[in-house]
Every structure is written in structure tokens, then in C-alpha cells.
C-alpha atoms as a PDB file:
ATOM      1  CA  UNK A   1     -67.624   6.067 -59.584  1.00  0.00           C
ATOM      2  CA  UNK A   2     -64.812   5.711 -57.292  1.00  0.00           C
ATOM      3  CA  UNK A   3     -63.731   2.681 -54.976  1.00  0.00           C
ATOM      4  CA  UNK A   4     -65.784   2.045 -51.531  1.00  0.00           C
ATOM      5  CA  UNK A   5     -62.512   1.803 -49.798  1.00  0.00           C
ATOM      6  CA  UNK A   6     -60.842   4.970 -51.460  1.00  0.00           C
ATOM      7  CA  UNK A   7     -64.046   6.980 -50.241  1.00  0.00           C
ATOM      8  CA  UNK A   8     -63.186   5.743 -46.910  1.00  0.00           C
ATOM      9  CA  UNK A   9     -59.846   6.906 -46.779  1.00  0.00           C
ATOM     10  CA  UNK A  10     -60.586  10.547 -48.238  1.00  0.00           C
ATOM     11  CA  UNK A  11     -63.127  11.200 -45.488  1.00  0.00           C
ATOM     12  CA  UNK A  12     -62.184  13.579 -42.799  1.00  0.00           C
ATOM     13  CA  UNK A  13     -62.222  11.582 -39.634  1.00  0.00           C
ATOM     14  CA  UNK A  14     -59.668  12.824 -37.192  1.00  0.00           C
ATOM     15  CA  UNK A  15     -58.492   9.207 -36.332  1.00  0.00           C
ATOM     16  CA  UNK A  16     -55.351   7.599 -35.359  1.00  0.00           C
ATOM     17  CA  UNK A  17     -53.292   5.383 -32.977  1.00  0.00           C
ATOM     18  CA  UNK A  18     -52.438   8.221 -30.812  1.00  0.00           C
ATOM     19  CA  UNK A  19     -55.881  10.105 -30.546  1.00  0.00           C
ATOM     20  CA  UNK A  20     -57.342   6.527 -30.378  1.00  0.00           C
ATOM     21  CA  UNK A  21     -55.362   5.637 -26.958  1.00  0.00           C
ATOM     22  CA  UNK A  22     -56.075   9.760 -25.611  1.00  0.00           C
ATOM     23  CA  UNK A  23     -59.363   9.229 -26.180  1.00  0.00           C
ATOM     24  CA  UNK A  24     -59.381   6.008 -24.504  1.00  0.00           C
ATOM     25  CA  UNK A  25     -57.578   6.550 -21.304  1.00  0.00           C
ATOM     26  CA  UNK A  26     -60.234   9.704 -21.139  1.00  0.00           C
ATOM     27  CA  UNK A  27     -63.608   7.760 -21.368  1.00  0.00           C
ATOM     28  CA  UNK A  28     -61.589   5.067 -18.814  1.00  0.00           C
ATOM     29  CA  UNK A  29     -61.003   7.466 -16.422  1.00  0.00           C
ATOM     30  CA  UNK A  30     -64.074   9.281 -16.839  1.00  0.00           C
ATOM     31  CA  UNK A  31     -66.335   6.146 -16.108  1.00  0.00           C
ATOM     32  CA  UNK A  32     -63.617   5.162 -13.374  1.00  0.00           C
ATOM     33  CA  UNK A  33     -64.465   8.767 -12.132  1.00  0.00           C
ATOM     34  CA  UNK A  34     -68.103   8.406 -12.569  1.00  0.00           C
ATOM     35  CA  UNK A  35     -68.694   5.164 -11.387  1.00  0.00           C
ATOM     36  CA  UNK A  36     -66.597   4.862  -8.302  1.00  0.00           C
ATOM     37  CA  UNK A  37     -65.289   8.699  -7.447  1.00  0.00           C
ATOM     38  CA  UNK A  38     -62.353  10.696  -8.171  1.00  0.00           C
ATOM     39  CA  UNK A  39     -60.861   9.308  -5.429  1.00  0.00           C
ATOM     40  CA  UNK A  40     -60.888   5.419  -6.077  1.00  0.00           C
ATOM     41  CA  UNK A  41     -60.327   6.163  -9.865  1.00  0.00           C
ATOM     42  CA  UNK A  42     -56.880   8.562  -8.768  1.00  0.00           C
ATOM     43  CA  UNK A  43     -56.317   5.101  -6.992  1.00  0.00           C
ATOM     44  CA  UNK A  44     -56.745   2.862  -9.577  1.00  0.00           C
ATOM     45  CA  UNK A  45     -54.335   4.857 -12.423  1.00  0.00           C
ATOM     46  CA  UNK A  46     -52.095   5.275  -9.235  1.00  0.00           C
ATOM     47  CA  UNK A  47     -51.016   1.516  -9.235  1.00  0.00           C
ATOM     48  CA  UNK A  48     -50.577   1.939 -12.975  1.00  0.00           C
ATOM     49  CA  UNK A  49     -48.516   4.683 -12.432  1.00  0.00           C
ATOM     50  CA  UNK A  50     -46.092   2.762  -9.941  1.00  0.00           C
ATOM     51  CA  UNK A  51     -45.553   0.525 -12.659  1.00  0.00           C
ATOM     52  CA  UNK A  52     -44.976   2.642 -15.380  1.00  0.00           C
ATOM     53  CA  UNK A  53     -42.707   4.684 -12.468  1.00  0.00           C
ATOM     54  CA  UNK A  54     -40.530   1.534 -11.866  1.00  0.00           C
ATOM     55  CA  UNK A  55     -39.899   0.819 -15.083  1.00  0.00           C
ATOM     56  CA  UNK A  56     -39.169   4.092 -16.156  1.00  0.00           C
ATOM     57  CA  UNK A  57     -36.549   4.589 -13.213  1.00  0.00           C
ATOM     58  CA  UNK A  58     -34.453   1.656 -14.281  1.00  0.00           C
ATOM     59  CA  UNK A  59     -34.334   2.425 -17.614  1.00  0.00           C
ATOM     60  CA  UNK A  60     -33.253   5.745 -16.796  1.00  0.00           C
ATOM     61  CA  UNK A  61     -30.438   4.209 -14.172  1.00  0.00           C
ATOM     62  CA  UNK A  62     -29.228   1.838 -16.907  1.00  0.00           C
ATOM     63  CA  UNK A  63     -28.983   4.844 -19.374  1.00  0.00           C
ATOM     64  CA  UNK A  64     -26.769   6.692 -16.457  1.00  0.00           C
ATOM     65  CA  UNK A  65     -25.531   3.142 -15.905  1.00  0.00           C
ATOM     66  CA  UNK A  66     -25.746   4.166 -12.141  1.00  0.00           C
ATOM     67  CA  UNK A  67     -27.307   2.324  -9.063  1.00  0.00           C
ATOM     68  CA  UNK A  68     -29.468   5.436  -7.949  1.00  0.00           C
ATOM     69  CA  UNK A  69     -29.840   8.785  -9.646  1.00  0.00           C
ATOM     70  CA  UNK A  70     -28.552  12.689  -8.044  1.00  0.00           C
ATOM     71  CA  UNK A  71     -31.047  15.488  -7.011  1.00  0.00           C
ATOM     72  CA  UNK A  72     -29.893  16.861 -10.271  1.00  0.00           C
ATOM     73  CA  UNK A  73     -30.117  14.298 -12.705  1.00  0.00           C
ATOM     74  CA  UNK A  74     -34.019  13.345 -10.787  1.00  0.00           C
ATOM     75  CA  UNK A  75     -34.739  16.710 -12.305  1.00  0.00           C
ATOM     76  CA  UNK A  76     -33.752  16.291 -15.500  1.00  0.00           C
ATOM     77  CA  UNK A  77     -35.098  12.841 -15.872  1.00  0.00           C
ATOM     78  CA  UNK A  78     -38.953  14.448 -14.915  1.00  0.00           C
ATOM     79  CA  UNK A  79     -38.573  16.822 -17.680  1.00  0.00           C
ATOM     80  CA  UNK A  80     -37.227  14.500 -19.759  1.00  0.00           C
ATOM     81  CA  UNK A  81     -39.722  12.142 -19.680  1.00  0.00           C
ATOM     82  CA  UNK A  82     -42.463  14.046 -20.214  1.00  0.00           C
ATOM     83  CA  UNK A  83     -41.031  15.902 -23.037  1.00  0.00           C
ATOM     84  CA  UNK A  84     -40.169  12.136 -24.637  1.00  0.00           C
ATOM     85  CA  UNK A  85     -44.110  11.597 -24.412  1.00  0.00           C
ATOM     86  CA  UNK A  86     -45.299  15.770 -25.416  1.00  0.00           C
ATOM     87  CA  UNK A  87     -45.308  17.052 -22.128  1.00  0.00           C
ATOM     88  CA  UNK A  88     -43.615  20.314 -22.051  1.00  0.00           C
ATOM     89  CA  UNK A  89     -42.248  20.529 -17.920  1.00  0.00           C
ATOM     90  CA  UNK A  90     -39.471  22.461 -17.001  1.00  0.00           C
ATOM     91  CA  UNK A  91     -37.459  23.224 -13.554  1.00  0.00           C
ATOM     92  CA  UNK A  92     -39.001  26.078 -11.887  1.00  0.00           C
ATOM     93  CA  UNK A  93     -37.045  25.860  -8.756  1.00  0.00           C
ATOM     94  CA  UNK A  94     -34.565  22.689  -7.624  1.00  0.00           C
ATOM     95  CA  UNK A  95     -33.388  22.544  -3.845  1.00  0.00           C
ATOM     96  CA  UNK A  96     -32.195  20.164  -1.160  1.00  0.00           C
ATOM     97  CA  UNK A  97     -36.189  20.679  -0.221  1.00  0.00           C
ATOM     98  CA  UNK A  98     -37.792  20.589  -3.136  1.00  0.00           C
ATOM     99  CA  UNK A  99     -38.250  20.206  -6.556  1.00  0.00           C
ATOM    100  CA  UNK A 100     -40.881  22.536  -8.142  1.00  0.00           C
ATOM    101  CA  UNK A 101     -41.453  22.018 -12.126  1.00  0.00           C
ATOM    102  CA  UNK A 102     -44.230  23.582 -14.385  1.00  0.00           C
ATOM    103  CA  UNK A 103     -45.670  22.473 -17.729  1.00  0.00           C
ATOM    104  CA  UNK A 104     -47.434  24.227 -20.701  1.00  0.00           C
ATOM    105  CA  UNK A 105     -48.646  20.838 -22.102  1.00  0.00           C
ATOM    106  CA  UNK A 106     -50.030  17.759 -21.391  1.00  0.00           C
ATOM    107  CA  UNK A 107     -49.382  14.719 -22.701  1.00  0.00           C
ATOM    108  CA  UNK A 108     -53.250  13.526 -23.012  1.00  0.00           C
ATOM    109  CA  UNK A 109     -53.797  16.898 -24.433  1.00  0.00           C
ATOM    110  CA  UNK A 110     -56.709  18.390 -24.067  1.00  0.00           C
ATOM    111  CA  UNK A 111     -58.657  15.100 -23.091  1.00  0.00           C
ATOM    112  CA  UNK A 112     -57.239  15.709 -19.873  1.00  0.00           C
ATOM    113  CA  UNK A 113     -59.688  18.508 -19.245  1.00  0.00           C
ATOM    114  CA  UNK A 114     -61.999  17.524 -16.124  1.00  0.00           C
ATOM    115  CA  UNK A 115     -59.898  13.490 -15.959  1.00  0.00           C
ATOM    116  CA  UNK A 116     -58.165  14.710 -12.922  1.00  0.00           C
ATOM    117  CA  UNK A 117     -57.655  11.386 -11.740  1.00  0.00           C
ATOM    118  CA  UNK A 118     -54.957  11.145 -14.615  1.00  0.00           C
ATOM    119  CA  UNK A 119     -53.259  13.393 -13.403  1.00  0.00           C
ATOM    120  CA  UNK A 120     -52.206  10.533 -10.597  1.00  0.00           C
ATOM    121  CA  UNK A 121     -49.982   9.100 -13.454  1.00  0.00           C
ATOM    122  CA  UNK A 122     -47.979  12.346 -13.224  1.00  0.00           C
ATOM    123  CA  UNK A 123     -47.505  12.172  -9.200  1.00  0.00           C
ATOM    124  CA  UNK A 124     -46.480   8.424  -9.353  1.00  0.00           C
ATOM    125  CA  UNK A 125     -44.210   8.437 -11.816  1.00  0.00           C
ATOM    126  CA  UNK A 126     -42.608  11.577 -10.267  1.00  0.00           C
ATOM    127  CA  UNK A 127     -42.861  10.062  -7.001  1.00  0.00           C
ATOM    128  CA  UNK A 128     -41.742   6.402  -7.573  1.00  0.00           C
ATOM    129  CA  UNK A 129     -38.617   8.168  -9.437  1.00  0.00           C
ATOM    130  CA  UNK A 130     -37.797  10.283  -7.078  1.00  0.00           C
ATOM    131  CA  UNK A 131     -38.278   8.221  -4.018  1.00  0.00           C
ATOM    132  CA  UNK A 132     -36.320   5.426  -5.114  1.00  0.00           C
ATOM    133  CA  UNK A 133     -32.950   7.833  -5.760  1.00  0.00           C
ATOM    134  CA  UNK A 134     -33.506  10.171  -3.038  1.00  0.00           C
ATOM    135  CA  UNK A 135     -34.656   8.031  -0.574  1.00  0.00           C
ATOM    136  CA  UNK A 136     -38.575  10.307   0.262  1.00  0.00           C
ATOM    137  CA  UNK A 137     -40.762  12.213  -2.476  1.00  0.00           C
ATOM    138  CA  UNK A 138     -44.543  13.877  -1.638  1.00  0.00           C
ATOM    139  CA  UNK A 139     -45.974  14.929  -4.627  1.00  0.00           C
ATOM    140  CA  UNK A 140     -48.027  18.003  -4.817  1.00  0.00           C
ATOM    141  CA  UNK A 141     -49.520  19.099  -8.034  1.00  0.00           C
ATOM    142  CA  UNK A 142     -51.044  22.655  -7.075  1.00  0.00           C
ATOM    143  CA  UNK A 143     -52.083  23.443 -10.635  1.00  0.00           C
ATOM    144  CA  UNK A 144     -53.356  21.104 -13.443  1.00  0.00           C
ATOM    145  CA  UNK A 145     -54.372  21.430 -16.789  1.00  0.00           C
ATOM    146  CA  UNK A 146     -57.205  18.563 -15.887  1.00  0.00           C
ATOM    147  CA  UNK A 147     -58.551  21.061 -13.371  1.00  0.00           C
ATOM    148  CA  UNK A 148     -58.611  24.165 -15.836  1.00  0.00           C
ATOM    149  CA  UNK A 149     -55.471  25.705 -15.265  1.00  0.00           C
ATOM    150  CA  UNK A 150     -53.598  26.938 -17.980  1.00  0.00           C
ATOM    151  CA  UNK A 151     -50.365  25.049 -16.859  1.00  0.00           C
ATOM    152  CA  UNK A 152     -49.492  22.171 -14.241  1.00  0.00           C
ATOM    153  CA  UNK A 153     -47.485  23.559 -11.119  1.00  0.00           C
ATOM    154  CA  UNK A 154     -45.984  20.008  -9.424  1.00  0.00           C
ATOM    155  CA  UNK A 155     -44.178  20.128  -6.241  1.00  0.00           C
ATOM    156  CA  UNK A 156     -41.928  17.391  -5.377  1.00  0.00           C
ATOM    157  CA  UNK A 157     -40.850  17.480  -1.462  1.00  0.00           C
ATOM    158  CA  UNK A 158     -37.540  15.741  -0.887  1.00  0.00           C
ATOM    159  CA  UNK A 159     -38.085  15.854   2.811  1.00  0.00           C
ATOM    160  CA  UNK A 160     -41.099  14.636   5.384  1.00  0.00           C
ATOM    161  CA  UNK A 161     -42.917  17.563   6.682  1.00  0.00           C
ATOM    162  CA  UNK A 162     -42.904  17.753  10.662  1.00  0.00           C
ATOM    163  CA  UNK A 163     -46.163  19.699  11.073  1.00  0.00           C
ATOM    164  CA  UNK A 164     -49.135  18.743  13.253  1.00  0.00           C
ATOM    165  CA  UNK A 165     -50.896  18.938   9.990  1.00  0.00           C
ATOM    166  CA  UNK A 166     -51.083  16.144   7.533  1.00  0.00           C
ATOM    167  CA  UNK A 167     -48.912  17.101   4.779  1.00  0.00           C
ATOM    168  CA  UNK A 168     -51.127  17.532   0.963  1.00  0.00           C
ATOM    169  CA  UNK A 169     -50.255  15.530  -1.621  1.00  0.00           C
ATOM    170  CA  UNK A 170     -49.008  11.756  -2.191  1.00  0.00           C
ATOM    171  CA  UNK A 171     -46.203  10.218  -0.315  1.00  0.00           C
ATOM    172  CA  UNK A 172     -43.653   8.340  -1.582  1.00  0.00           C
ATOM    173  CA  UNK A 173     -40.904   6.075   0.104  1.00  0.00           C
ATOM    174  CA  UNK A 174     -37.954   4.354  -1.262  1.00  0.00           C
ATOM    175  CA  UNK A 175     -39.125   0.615  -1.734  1.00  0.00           C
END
């Protein structure tokens, strides 16, 4: 008869650190959504996601060992970052206007599905980055994985719209 503890360890229980803190963020953010809305809950992971964006955008600038980052490198640094953390983005379109990326993976992996208020972390860290090297981001994510989509579709506007219409999306300023 074999050891308690080596029966343990030979039982198929998909568990570790990774799927652990997944599964975690997505039972936060799905009592955050259930208990106070999808709104307060997007608003809640948004001030987490200002952190995470500022320290994310001088670690970047110290690895370019510049004060602020070009349109160009902003890009790069988006993709980058979410590739560093399983994220597949990539640069659809880059312009003085906008930057418009798309992705074919999440980081949170499929416990994103219906936790669209994580997708918040994606439009602050995009926004805080951009913002603070451009000078003006507004974040639009038009397609989510969290929402069903097959892919995310993010739209970063580099400029303030002038329409009578409030503009969708989160707004970012340079701090």
C-alpha cells in the first residue's frame, strides 16, 4: 500500500500557481461584478490597472533608458507586454490618430469569459502607457474575448475627439 502523500501527488487535479491566481482574479471580479455592477467592479480593477500601468511604463523607459517613449516604440511596448504575460496582440493599424491592435489570446485565458470588467486592466495599462509618452490616450476595446468574441479589437486614440458626442471608451491624460 502506497504512501498517503504519494497518492496525493498522482491524482489528477489541474492545479498550480498560475491557474490558482486565473482562477482567482475570475471569482474576484465575478463577485465584484455581482455584488456591485460591471460598472463599479471595471472601476475597481481600473485603479489596479493604473498601478500596474505606471510601473510598467517606467520600467519600459529605463529599458529604452529614455524620458518618454515614440508613437512607435508605445506600439511595440503594448504588444510586448502582453506577449511577456501570454497575450498574443499585434499592430493592426499605427497612425498619428490611432493605434489599433488585435489579440488571439488572453492572458486570463479562458476565465476571462463573461469577467468583462478585467478587461479594464487591458485599457489602463494601455492608456496610462500611452498617455504618459504621448501626452492623450482613449481606450476603446470594440471586441473582447470576455464578451465572446473570438479576438480583442483595442483602439487607442492619440487625439481628443471634437464631436458633440461624448467620445466611447476611457480617457487618459498625461499625469
Amino acid at each position: 500500500m502506497g504512501n498517503a502523500a504519494d497518492e496525493v501527488r498522482r491524482l489528477p487535479i489541474q492545479l498550480d500557481r498560475d491557474h490558482f491566481l486565473r482562477q482567482l482574479l475570475r471569482e474576484l471580479a465575478g463577485t465584484l461584478q455581482e455584488v456591485v455592477g460591471l460598472e463599479q467592479a471595471s472601476g475597481f480593477v481600473s485603479i489596479v490597472g493604473q498601478k500596474i500601468g505606471d510601473g510598467l511604463n517606467e520600467e519600459y523607459r529605463s529599458g529604452f533608458q529614455a524620458p518618454t517613449l515614440t508613437r512607435e516604440q508605445v506600439a511595440q511596448v503594448l504588444v510586448d507586454l502582453k506577449r511577456r504575460i501570454q497575450g498574443d496582440f499585434y499592430v493592426v493599424e499605427e497612425s498619428d490618430e490611432k493605434l489599433v491592435l488585435g489579440n488571439r489570446a488572453c492572458p486570463f485565458g479562458d476565465m476571462v469569459k463573461g469577467r468583462q470588467a478585467l478587461c479594464m486592466m487591458t485599457s489602463n495599462v494601455f492608456g496610462v502607457i500611452t498617455a504618459e509618452n504621448l501626452g492623450y490616450a482613449r481606450v476603446v476595446i470594440e471586441e473582447s474575448i470576455a464578451q465572446g468574441h473570438a479576438g480583442c479589437r483595442v483602439v487607442v486614440h492619440l487625439r481628443p475627439s471634437h464631436d458633440a458626442e461624448p467620445p466611447s471608451g476611457q480617457e487618459y491624460f498625461k499625469g
